[in-house]
Protein backbone atom coordinates (compact mmCIF):
# COMPACT_ATOMS: atom_id res chain seq x y z
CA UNK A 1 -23.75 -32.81 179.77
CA UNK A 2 -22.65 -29.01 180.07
CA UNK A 3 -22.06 -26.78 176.89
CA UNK A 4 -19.33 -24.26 175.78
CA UNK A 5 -20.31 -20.64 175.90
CA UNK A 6 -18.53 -17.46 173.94
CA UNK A 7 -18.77 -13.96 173.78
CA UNK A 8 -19.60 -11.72 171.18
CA UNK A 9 -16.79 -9.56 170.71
CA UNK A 10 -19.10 -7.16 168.95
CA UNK A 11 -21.89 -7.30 171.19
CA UNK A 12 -20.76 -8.72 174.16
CA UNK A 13 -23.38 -11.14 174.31
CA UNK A 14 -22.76 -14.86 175.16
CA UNK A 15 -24.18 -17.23 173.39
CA UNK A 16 -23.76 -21.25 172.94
CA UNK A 17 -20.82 -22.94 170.54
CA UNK A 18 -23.31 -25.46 169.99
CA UNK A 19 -20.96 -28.06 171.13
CA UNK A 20 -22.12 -30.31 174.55
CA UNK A 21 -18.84 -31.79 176.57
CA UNK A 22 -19.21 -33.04 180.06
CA UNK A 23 -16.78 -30.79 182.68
CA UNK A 24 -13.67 -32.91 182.80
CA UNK A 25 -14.05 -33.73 178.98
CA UNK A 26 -13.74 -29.73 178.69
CA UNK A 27 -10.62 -29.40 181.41
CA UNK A 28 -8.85 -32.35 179.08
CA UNK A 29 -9.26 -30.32 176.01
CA UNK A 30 -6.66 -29.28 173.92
CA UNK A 31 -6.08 -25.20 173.29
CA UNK A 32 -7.13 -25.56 169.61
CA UNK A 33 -8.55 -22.66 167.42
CA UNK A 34 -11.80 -23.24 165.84
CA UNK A 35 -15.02 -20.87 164.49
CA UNK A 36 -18.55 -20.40 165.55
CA UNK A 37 -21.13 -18.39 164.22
CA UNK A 38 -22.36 -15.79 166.48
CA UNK A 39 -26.67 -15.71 166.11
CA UNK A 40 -26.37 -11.76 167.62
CA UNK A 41 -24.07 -10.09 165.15
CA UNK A 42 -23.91 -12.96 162.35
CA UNK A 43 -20.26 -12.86 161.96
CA UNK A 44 -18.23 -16.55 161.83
CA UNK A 45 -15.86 -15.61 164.92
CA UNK A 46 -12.52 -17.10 165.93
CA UNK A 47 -11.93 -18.22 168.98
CA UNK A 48 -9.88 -20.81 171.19
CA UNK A 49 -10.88 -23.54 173.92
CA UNK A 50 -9.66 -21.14 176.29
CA UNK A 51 -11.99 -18.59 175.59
CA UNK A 52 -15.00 -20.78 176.18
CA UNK A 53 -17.04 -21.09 179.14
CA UNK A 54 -18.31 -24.27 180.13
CA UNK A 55 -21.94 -24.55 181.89
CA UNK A 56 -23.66 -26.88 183.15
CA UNK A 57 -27.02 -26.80 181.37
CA UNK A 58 -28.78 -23.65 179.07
CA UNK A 59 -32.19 -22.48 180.67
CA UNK A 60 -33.94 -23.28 177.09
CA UNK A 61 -34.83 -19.69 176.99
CA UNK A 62 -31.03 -18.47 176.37
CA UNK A 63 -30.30 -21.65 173.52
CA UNK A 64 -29.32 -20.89 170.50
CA UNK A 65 -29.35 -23.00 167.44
CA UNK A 66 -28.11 -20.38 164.83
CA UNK A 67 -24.68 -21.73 165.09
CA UNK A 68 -22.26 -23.16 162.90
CA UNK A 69 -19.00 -25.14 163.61
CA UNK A 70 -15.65 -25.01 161.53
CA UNK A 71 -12.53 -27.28 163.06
């Protein structure tokens, strides 16, 4: 199970949406808008499926659990 990654547009740092898809779950995915807070500048950003990265797996060093999800 992989995980969808965004960027900070203020900081440019990526962080984790919080939400876990497996790879062709994420290909299948519909372009839909949705929010996530950002744990490096606080802010609840916008963003859509096709901004999202999808990994593989976090090194538990880089997860994040300051997140929040609005759909």
């Amino acid at each position: 199970m992989g995980a969808l990654m965004l960027n900070c547009p203020t900081t440019g740092r990526e962080f984790s949406t919080g939400i876990n898809v497996d790879e062709e779950t994420f290909k299948r995915l519909p372009d839909a808008a949705t929010q996530a807070h950002c744990p490096y500048c606080g802010v609840m950003h916008d963003w859509w499926i096709r901004e999202a990265r999808w990994i593989d797996n976090i090194p538990s060093g880089q997860w994040v659990e300051a997140f929040d999800r609005v759909s």
